[in-house]
C-alpha atoms as a PDB file:
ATOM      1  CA  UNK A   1     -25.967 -89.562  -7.267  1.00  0.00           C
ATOM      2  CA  UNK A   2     -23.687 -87.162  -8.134  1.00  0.00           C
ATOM      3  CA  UNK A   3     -23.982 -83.753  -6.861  1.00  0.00           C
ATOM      4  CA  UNK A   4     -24.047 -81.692  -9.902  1.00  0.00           C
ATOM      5  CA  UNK A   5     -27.390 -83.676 -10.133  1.00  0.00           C
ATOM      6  CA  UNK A   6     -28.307 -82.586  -7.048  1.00  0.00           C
ATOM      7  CA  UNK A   7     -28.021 -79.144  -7.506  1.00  0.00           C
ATOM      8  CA  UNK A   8     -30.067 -78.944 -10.324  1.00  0.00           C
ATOM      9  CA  UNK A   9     -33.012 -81.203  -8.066  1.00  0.00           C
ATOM     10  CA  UNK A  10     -32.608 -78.071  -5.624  1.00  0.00           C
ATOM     11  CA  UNK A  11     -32.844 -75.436  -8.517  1.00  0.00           C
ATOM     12  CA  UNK A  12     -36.351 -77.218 -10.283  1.00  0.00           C
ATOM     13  CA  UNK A  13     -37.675 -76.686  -6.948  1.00  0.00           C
ATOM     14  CA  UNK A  14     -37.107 -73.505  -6.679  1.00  0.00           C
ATOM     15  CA  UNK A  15     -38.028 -72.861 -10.095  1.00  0.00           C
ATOM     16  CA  UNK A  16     -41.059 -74.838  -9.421  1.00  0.00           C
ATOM     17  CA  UNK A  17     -41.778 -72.794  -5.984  1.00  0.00           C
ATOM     18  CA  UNK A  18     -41.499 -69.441  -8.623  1.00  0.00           C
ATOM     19  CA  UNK A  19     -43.988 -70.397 -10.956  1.00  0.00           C
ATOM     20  CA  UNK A  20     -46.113 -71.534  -8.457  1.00  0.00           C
ATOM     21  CA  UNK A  21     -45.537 -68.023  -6.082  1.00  0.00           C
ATOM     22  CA  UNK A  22     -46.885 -66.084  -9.285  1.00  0.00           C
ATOM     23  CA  UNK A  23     -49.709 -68.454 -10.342  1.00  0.00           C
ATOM     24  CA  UNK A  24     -51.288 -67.869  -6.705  1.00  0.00           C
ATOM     25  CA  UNK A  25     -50.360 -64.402  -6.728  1.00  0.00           C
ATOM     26  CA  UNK A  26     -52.141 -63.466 -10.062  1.00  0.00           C
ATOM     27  CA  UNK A  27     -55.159 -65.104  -8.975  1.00  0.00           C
ATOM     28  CA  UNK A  28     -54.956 -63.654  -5.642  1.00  0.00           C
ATOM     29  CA  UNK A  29     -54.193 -60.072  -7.183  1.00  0.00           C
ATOM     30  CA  UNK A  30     -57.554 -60.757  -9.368  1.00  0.00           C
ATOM     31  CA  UNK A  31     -59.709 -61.490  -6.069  1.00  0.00           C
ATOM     32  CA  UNK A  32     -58.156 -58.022  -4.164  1.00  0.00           C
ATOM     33  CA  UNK A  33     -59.103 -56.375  -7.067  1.00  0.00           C
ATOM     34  CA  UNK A  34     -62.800 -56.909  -6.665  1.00  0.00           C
ATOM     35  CA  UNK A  35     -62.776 -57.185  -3.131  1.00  0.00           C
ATOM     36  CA  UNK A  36     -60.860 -55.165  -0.400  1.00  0.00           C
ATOM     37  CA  UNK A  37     -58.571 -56.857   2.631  1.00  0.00           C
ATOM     38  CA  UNK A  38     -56.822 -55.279   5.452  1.00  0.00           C
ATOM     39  CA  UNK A  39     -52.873 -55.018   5.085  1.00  0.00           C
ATOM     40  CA  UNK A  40     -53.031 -57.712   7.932  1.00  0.00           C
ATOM     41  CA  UNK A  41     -55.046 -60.167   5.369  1.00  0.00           C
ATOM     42  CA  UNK A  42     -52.560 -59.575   3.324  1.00  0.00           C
ATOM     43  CA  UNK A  43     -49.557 -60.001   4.856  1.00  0.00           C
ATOM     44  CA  UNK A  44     -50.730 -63.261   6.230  1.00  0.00           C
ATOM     45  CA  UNK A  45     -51.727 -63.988   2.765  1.00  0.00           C
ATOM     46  CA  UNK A  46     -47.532 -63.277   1.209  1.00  0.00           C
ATOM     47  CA  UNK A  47     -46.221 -65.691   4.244  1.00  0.00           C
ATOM     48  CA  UNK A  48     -49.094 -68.467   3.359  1.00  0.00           C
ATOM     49  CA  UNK A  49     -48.285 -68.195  -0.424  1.00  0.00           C
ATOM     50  CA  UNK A  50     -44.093 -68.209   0.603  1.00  0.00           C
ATOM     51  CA  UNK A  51     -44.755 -70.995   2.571  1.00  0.00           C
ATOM     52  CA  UNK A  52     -46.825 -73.188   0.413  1.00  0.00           C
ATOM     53  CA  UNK A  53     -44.753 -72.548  -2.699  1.00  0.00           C
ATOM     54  CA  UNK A  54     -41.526 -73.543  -0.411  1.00  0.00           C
ATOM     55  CA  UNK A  55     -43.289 -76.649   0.923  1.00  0.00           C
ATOM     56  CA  UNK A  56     -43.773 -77.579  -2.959  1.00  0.00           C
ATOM     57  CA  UNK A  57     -41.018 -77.307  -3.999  1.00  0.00           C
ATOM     58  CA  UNK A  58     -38.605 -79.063  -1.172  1.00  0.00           C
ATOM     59  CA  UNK A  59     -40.949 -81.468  -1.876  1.00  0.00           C
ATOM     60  CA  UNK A  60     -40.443 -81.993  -5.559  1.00  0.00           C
ATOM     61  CA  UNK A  61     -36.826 -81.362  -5.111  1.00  0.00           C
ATOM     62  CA  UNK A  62     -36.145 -83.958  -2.045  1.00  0.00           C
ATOM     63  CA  UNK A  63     -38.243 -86.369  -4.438  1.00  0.00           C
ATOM     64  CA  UNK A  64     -36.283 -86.225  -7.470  1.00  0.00           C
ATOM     65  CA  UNK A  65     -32.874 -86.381  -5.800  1.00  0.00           C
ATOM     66  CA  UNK A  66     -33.932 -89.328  -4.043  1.00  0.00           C
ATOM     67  CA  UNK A  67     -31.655 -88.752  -0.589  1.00  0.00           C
ATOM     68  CA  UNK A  68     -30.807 -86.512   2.276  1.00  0.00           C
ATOM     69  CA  UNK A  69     -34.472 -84.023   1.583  1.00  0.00           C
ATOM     70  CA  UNK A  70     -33.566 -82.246   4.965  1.00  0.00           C
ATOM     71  CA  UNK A  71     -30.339 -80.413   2.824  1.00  0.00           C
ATOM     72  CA  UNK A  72     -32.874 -80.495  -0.099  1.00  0.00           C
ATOM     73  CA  UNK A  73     -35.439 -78.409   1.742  1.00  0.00           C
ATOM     74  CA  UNK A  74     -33.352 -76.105   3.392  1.00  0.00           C
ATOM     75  CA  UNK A  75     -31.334 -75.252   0.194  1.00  0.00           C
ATOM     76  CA  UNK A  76     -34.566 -74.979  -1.680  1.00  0.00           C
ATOM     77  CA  UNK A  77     -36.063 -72.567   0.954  1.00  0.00           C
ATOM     78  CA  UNK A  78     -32.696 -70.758   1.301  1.00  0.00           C
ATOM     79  CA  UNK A  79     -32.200 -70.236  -2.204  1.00  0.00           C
ATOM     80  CA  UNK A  80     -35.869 -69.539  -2.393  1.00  0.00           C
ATOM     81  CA  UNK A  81     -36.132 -66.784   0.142  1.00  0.00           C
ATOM     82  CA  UNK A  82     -32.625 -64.812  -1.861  1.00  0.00           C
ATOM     83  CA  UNK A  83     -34.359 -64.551  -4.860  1.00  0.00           C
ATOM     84  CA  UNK A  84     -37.465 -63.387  -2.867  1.00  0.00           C
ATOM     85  CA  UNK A  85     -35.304 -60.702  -1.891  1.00  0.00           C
ATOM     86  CA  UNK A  86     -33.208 -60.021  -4.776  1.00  0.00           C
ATOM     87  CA  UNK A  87     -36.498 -59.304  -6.739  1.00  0.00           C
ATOM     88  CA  UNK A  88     -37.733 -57.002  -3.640  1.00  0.00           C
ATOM     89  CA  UNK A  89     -34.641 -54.722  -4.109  1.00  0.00           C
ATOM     90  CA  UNK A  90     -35.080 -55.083  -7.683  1.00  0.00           C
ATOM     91  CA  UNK A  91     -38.296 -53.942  -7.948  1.00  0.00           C
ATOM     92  CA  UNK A  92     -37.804 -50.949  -5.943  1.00  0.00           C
ATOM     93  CA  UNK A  93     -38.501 -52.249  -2.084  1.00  0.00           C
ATOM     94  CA  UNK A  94     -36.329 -51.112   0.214  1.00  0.00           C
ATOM     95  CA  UNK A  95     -32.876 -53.498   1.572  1.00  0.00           C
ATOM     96  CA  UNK A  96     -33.625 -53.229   5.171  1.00  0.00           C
ATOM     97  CA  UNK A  97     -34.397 -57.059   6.828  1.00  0.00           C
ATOM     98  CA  UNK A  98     -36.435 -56.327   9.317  1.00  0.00           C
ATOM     99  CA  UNK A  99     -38.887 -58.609  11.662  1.00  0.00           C
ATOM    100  CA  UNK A 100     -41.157 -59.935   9.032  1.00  0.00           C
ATOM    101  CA  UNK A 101     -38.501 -60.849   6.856  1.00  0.00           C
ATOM    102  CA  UNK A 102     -36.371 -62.717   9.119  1.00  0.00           C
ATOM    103  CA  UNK A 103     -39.637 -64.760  10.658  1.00  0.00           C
ATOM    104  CA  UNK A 104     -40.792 -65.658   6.803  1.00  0.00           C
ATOM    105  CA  UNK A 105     -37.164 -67.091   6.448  1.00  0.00           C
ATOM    106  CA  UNK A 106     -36.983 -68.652   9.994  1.00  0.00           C
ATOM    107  CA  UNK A 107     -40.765 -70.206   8.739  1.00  0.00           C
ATOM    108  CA  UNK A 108     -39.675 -71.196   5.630  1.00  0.00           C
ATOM    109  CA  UNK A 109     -36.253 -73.174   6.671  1.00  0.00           C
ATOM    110  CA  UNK A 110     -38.483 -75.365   9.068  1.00  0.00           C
ATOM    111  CA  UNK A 111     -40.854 -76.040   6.723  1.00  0.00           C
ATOM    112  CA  UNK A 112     -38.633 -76.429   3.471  1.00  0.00           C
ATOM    113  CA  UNK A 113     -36.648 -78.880   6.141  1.00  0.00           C
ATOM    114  CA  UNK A 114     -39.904 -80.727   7.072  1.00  0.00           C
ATOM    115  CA  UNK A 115     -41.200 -80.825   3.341  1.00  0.00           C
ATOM    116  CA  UNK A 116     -37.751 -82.513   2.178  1.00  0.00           C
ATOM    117  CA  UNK A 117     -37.915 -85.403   4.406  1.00  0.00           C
ATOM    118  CA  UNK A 118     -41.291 -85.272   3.453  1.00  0.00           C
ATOM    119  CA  UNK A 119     -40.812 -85.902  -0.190  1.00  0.00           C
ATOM    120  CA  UNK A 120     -37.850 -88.545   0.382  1.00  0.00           C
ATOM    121  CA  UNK A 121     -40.858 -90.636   1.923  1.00  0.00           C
ATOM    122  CA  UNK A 122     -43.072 -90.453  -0.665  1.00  0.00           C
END
């Protein structure tokens, strides 16, 4: 396969990862706005819905290219967790990388990794 192909396996997923990070986060803004949770809901909530949406789309990626879905994951989930940040600094959030940020990454290499060879056995 070439790897122009590949590439563009890795950017569907995280495309695919996007739309699915703002499908759950709608609905999840929705339920917050009728009902109240703790900043420590919440920020359990962000890493579930990072993690999930990662996991989806290493999988779809590692699928479609068809071989080596360890590189497939971890580009998805590196490429993934950028433009994370790039719309954070965008949006007005501050450019420090602190703790959380660097354990969300750190989470979401392992499981974009796990999720690729994961989809390459599917």
């Amino acid at each position: 396969m070439d790897n122009k192909i590949k590439y563009s396996c890795a950017a569907e997923g995280v495309f695919r990862a996007g739309i699915l990070t703002l499908i759950v986060l709608v609905i999840y803004s929705i339920i917050t706005s009728y009902l109240t949770a703790s900043m420590k809901v919440t920020s359990v909530s962000y890493i579930v819905i990072t993690l999930v949406s990662v996991l989806y789309g290493a999988v779809y990626a590692a699928k479609k290219a068809g071989e080596k879905g360890w590189l497939m994951g971890i580009m998805v989930a590196a490429i993934y967790m950028v433009v994370l940040y790039l719309v954070k600094v965008v949006g007005g959030g501050s450019t420090d990388i602190g703790m959380t940020e660097v354990t969300r990454t750190i989470l979401a290499l392992g499981i974009g990794t796990l999720a690729g060879m994961l989809g390459i056995n599917l």
